[in-house]
PDB file of N, CA and C in Angstrom:
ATOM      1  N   UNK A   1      89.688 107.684 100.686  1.00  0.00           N
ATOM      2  CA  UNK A   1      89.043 108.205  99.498  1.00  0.00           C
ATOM      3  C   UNK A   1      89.953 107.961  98.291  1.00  0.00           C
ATOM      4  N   UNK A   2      89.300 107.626  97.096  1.00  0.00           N
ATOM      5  CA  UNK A   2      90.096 107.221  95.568  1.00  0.00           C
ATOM      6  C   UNK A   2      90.053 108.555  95.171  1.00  0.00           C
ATOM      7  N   UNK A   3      91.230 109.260  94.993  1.00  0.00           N
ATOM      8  CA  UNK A   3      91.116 110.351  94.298  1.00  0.00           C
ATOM      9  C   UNK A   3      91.647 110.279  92.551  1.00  0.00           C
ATOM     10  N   UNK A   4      91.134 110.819  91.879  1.00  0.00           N
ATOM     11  CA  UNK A   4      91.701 110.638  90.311  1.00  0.00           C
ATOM     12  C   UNK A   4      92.356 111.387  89.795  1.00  0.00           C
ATOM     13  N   UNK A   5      93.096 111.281  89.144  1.00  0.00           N
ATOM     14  CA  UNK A   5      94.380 112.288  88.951  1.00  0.00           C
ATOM     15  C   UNK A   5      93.772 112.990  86.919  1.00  0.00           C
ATOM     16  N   UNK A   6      93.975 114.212  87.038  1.00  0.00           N
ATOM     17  CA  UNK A   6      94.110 114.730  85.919  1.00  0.00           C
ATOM     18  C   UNK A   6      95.368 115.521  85.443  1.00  0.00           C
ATOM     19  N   UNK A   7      95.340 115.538  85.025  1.00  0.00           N
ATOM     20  CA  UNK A   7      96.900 116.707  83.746  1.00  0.00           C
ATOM     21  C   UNK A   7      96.176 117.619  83.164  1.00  0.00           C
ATOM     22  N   UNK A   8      96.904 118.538  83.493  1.00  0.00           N
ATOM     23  CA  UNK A   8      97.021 120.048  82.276  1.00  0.00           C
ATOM     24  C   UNK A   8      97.265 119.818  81.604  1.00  0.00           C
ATOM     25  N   UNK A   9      96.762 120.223  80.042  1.00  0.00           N
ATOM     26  CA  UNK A   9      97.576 120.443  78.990  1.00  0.00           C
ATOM     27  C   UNK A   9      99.180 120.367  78.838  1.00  0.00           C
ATOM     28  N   UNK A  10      98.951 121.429  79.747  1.00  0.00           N
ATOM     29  CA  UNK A  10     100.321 122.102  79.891  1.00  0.00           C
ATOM     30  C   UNK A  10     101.452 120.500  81.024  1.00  0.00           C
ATOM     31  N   UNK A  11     101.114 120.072  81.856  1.00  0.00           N
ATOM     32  CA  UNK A  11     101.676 119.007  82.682  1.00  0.00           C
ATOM     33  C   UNK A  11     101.933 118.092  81.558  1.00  0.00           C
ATOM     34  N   UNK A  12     100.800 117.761  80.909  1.00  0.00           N
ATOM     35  CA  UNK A  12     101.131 116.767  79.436  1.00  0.00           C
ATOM     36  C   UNK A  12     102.022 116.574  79.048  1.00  0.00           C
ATOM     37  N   UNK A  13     102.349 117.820  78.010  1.00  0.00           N
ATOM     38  CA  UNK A  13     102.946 118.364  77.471  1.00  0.00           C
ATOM     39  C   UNK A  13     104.853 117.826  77.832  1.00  0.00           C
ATOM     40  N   UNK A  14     104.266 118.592  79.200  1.00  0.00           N
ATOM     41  CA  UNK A  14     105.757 118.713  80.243  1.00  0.00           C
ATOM     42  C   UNK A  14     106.354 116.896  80.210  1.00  0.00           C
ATOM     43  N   UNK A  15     105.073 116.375  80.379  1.00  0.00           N
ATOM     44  CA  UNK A  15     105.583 115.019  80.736  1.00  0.00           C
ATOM     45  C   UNK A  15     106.003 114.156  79.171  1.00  0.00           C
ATOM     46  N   UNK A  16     105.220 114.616  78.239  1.00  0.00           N
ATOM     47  CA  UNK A  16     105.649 114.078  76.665  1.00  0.00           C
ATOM     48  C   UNK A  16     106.960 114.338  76.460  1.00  0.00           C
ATOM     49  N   UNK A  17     107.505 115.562  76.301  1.00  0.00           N
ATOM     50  CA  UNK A  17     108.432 116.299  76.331  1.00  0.00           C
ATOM     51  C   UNK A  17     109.978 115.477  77.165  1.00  0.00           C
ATOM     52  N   UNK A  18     109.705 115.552  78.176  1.00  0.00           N
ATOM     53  CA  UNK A  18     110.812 114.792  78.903  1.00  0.00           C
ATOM     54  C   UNK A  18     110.941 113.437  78.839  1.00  0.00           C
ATOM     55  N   UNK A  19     109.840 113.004  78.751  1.00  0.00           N
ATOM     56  CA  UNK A  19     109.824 111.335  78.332  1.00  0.00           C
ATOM     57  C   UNK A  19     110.510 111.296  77.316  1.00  0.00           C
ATOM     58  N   UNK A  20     110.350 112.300  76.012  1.00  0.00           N
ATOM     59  CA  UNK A  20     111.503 111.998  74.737  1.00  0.00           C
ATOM     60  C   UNK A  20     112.708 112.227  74.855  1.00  0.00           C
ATOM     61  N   UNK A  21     112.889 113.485  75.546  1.00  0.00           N
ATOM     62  CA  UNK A  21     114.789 113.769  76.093  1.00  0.00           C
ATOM     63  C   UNK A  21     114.969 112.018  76.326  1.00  0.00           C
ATOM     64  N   UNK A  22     114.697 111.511  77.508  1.00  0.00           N
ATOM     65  CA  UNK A  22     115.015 110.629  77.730  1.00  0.00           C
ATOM     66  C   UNK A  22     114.966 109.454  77.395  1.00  0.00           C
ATOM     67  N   UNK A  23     114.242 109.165  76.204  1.00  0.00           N
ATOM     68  CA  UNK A  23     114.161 108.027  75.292  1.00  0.00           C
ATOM     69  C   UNK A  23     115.397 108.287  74.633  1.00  0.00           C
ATOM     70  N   UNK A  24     115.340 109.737  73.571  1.00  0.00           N
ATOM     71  CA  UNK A  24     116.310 109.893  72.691  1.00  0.00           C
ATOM     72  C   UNK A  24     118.094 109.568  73.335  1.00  0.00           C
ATOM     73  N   UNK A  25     117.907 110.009  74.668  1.00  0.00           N
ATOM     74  CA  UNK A  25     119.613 109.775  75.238  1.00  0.00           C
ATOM     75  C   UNK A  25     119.761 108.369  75.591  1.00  0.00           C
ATOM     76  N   UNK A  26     118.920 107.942  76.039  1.00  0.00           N
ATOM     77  CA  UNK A  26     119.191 106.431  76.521  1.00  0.00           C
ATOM     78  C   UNK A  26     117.710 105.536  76.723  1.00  0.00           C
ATOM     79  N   UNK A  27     117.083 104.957  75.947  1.00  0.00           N
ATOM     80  CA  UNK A  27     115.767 104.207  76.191  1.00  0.00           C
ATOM     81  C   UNK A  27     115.523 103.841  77.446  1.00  0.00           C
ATOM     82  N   UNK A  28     116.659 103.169  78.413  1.00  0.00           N
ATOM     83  CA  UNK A  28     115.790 102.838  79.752  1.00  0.00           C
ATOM     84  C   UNK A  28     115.638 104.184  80.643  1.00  0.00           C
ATOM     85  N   UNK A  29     116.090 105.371  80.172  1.00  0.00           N
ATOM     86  CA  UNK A  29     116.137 106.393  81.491  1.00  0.00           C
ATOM     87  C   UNK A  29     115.222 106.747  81.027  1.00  0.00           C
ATOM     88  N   UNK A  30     113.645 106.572  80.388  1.00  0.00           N
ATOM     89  CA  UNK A  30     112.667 106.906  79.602  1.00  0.00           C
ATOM     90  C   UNK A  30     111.782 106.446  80.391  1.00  0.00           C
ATOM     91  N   UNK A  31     111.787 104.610  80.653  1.00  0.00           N
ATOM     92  CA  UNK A  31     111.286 103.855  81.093  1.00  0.00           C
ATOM     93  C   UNK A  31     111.369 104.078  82.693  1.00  0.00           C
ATOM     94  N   UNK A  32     112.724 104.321  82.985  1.00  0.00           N
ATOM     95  CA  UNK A  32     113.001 104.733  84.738  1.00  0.00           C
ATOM     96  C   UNK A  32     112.141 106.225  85.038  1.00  0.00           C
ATOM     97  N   UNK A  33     112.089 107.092  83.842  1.00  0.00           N
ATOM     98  CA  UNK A  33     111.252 108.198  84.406  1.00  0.00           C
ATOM     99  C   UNK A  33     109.979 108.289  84.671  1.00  0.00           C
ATOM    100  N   UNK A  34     109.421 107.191  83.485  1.00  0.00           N
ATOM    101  CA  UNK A  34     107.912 107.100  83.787  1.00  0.00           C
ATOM    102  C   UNK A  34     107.589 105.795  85.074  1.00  0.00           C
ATOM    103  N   UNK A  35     108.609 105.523  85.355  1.00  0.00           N
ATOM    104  CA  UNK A  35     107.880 104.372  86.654  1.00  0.00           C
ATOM    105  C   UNK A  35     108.359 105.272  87.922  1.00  0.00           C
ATOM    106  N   UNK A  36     109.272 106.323  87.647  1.00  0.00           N
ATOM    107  CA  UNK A  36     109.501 107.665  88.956  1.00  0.00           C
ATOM    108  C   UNK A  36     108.253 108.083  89.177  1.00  0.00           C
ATOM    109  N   UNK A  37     107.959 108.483  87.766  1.00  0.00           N
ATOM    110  CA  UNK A  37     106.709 109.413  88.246  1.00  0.00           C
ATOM    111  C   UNK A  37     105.250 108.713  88.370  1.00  0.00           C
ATOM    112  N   UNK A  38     105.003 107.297  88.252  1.00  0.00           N
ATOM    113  CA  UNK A  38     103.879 106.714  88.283  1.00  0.00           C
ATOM    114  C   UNK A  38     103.475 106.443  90.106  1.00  0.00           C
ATOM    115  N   UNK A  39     104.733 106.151  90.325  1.00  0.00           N
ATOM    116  CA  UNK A  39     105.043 105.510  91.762  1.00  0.00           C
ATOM    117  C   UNK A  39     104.784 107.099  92.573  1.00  0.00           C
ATOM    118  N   UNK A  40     104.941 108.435  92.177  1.00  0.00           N
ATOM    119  CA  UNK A  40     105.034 109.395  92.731  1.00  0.00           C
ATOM    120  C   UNK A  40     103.678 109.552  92.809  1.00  0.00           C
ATOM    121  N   UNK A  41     102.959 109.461  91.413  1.00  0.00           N
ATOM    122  CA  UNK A  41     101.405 109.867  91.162  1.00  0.00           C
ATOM    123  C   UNK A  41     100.612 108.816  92.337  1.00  0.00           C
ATOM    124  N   UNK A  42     101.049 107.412  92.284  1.00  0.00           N
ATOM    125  CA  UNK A  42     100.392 106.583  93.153  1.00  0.00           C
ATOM    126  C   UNK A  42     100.278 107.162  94.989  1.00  0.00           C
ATOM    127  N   UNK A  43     101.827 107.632  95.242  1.00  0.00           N
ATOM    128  CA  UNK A  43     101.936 108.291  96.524  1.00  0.00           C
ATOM    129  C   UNK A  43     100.724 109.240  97.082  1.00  0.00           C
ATOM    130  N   UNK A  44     100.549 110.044  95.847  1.00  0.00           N
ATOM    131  CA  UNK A  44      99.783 111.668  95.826  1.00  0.00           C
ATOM    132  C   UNK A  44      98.136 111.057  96.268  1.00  0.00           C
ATOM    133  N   UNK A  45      98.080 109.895  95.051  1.00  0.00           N
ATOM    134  CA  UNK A  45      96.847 109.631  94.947  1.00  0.00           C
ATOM    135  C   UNK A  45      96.184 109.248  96.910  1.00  0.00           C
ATOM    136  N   UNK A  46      97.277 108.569  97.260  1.00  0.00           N
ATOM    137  CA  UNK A  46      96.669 107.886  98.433  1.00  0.00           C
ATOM    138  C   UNK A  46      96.730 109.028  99.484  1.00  0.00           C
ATOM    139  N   UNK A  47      97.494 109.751  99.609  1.00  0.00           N
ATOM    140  CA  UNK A  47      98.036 110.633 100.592  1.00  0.00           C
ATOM    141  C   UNK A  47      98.233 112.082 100.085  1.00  0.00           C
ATOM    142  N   UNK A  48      97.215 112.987  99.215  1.00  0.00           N
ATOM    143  CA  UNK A  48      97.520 114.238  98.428  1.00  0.00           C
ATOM    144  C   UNK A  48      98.018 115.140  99.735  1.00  0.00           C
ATOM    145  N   UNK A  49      97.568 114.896 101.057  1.00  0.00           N
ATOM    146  CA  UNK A  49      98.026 115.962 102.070  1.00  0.00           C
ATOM    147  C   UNK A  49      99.798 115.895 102.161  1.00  0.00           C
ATOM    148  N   UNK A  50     100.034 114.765 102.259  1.00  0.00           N
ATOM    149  CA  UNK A  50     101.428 114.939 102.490  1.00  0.00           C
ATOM    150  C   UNK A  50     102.703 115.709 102.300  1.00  0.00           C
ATOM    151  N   UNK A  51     102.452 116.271 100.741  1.00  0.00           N
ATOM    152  CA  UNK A  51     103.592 116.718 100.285  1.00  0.00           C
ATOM    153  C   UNK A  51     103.396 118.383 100.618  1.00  0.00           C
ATOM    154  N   UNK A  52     104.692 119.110 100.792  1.00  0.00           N
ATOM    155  CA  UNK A  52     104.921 120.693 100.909  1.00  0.00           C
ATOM    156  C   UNK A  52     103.756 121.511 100.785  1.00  0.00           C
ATOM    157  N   UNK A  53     102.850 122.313 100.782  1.00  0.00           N
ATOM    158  CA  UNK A  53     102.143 123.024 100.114  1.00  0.00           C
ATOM    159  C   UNK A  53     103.044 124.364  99.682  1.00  0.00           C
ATOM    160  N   UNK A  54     102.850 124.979  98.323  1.00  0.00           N
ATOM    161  CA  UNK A  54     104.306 125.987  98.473  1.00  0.00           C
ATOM    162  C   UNK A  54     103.244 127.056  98.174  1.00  0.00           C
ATOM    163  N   UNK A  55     101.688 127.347  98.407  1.00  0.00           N
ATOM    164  CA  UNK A  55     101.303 128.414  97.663  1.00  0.00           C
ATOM    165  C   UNK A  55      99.667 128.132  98.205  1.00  0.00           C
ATOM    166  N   UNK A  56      98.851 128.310  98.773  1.00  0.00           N
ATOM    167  CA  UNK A  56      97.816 128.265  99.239  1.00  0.00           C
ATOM    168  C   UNK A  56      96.770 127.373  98.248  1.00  0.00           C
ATOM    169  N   UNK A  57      97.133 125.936  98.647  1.00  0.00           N
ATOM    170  CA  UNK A  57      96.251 125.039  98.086  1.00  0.00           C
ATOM    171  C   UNK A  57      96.955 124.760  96.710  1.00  0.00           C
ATOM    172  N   UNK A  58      98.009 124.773  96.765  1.00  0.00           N
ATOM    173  CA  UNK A  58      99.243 124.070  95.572  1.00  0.00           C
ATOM    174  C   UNK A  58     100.348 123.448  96.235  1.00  0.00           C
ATOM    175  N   UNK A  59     101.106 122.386  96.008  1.00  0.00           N
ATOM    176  CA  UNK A  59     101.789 121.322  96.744  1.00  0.00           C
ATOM    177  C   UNK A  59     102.938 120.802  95.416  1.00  0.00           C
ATOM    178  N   UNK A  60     103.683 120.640  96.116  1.00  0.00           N
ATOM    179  CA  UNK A  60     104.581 120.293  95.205  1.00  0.00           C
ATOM    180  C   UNK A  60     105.533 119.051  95.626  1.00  0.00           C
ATOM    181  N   UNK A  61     106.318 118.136  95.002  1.00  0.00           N
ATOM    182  CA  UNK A  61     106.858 116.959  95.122  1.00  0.00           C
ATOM    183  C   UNK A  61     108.095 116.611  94.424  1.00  0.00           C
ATOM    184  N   UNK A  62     109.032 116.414  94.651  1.00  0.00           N
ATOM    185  CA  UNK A  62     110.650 116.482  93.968  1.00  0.00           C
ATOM    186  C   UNK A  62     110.204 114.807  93.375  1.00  0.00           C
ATOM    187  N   UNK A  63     110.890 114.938  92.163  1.00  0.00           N
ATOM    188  CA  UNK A  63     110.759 113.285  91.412  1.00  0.00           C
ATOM    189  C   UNK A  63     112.319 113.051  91.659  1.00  0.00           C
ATOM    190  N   UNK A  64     112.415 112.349  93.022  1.00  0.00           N
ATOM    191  CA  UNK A  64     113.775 112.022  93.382  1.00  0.00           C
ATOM    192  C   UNK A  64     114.903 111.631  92.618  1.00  0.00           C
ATOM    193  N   UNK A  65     114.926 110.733  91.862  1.00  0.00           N
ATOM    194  CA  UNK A  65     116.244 110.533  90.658  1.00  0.00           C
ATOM    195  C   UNK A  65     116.188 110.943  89.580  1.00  0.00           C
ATOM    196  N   UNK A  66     115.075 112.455  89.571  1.00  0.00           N
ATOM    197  CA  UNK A  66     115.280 113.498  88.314  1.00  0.00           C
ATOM    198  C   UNK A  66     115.326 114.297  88.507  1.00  0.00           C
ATOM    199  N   UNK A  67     115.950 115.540  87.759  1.00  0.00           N
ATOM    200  CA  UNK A  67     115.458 117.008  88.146  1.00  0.00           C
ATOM    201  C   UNK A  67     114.664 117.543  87.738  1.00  0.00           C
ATOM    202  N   UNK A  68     113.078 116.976  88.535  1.00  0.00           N
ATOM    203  CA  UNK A  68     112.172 117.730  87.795  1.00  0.00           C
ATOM    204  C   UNK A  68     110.878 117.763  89.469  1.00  0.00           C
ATOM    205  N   UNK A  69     110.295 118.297  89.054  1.00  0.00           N
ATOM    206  CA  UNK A  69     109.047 118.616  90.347  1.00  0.00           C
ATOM    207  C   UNK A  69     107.974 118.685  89.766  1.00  0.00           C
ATOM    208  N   UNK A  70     106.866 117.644  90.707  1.00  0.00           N
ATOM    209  CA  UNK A  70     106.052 117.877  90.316  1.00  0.00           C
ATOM    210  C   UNK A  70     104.598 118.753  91.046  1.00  0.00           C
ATOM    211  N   UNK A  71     104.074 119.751  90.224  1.00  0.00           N
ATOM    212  CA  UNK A  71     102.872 120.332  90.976  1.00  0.00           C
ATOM    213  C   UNK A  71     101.682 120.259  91.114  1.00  0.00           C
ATOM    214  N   UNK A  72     100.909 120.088  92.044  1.00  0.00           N
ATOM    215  CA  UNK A  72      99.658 120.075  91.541  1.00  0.00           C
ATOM    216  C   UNK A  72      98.864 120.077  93.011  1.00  0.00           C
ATOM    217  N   UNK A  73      97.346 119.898  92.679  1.00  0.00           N
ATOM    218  CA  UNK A  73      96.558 120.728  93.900  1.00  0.00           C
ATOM    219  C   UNK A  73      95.574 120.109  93.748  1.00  0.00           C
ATOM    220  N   UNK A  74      94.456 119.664  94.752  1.00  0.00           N
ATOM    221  CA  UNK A  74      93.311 118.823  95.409  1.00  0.00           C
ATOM    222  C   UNK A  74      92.386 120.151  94.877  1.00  0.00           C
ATOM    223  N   UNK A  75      91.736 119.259  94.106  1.00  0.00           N
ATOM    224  CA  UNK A  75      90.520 119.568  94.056  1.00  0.00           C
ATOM    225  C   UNK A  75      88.899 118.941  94.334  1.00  0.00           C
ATOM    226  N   UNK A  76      88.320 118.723  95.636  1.00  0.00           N
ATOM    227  CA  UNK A  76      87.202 117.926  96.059  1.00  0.00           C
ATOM    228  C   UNK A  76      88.216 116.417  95.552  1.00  0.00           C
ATOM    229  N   UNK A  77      87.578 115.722  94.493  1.00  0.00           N
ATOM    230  CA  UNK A  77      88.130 114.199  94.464  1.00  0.00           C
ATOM    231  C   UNK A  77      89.141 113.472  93.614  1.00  0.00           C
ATOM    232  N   UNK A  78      89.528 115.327  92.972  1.00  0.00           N
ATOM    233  CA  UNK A  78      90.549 115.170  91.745  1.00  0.00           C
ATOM    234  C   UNK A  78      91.836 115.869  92.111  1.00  0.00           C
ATOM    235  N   UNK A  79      93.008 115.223  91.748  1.00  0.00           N
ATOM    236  CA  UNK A  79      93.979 115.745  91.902  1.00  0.00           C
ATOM    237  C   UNK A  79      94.267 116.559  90.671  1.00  0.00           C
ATOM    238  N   UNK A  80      94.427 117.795  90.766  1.00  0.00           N
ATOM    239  CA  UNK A  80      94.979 117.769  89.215  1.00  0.00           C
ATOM    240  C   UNK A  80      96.694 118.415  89.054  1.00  0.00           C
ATOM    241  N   UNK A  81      97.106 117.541  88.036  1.00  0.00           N
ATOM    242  CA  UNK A  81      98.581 117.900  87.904  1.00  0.00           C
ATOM    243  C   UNK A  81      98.857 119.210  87.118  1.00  0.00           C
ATOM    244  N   UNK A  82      99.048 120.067  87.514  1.00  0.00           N
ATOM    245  CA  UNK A  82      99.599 121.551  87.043  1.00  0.00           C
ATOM    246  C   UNK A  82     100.976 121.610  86.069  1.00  0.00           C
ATOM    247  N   UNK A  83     101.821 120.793  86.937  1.00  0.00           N
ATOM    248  CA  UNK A  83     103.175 120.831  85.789  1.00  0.00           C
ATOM    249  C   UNK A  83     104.486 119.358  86.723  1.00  0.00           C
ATOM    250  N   UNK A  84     105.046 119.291  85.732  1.00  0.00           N
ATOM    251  CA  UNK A  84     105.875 118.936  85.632  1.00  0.00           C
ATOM    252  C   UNK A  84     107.214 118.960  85.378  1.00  0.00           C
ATOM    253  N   UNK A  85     107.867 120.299  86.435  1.00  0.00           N
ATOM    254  CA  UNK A  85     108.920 121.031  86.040  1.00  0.00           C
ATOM    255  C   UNK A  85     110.125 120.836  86.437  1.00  0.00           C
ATOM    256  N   UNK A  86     111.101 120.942  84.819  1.00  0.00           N
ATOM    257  CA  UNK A  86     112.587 120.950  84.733  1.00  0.00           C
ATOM    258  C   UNK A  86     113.171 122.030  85.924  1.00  0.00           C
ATOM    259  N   UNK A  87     113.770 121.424  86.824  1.00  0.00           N
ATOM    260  CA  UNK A  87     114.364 121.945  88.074  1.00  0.00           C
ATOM    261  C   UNK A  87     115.642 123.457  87.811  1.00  0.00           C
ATOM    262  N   UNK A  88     115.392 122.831  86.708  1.00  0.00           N
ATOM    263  CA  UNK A  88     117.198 123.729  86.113  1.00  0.00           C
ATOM    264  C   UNK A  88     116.570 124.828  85.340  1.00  0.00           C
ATOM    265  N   UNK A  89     115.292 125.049  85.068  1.00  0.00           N
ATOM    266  CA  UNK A  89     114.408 125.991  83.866  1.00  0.00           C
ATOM    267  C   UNK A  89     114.319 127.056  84.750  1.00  0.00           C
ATOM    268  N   UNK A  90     114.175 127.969  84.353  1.00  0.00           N
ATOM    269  CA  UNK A  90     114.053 129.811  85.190  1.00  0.00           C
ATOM    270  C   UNK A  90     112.808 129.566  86.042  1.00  0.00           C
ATOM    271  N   UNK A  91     113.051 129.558  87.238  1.00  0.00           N
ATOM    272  CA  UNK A  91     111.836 129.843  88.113  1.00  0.00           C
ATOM    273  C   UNK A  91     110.413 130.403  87.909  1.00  0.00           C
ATOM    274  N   UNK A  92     110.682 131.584  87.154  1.00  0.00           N
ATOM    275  CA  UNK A  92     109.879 132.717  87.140  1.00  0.00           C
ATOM    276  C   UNK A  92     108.861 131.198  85.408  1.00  0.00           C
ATOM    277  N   UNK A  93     109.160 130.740  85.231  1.00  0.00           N
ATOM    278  CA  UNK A  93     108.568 130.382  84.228  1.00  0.00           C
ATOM    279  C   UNK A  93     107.653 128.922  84.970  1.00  0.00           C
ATOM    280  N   UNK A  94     107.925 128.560  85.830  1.00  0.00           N
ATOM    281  CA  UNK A  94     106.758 127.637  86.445  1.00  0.00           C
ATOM    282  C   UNK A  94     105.058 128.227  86.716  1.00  0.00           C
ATOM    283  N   UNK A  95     104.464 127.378  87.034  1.00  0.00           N
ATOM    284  CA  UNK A  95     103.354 127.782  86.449  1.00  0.00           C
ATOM    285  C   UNK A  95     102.757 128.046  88.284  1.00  0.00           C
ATOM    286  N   UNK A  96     102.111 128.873  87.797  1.00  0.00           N
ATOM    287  CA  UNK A  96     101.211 129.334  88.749  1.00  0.00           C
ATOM    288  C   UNK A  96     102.112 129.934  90.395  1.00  0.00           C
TER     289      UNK A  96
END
């Protein structure tokens, strides 16, 4: 099954956000983050069962050469991405 991936606002956001940290410090670790996380999104897309579930029908996925995780949860044929969270940010502030 082709599942299609959507973003939260809020995942957006998350992902705009860090894409600029990492432009502003060094342009290719900008470019290395968004082909981390494209290659991650591609994983999800083919295989959404695979990764952890940490919360009854929410799943989560480490973006290996960043510190960041990503969340998100099957819905019928859509994946949708919940967040995109800084590993090092207060727990209690991830979403859902």
């Amino acid at each position: 099954m082709a599942y299609k991936v959507k973003f939260t606002p809020r995942a957006n956001f998350e992902l705009t956000e860090a894409t600029a940290h990492y432009k502003k410090a060094r342009p290719n670790l900008a470019r290395l983050f968004l082909a981390e996380v494209k290659t991650i999104l591609r994983d999800i897309q083919s295989d959404p069962f695979h990764y952890r579930e940490i919360e009854k029908g929410l799943r989560q996925v480490p973006i290996k050469k960043f510190p960041f995780v990503i969340t998100y949860e099957i819905n019928s044929e859509i994946i949708v991405i919940h967040s995109i969270f800084h590993t090092s940010r207060n727990p209690n502030q991830k979403p859902l």
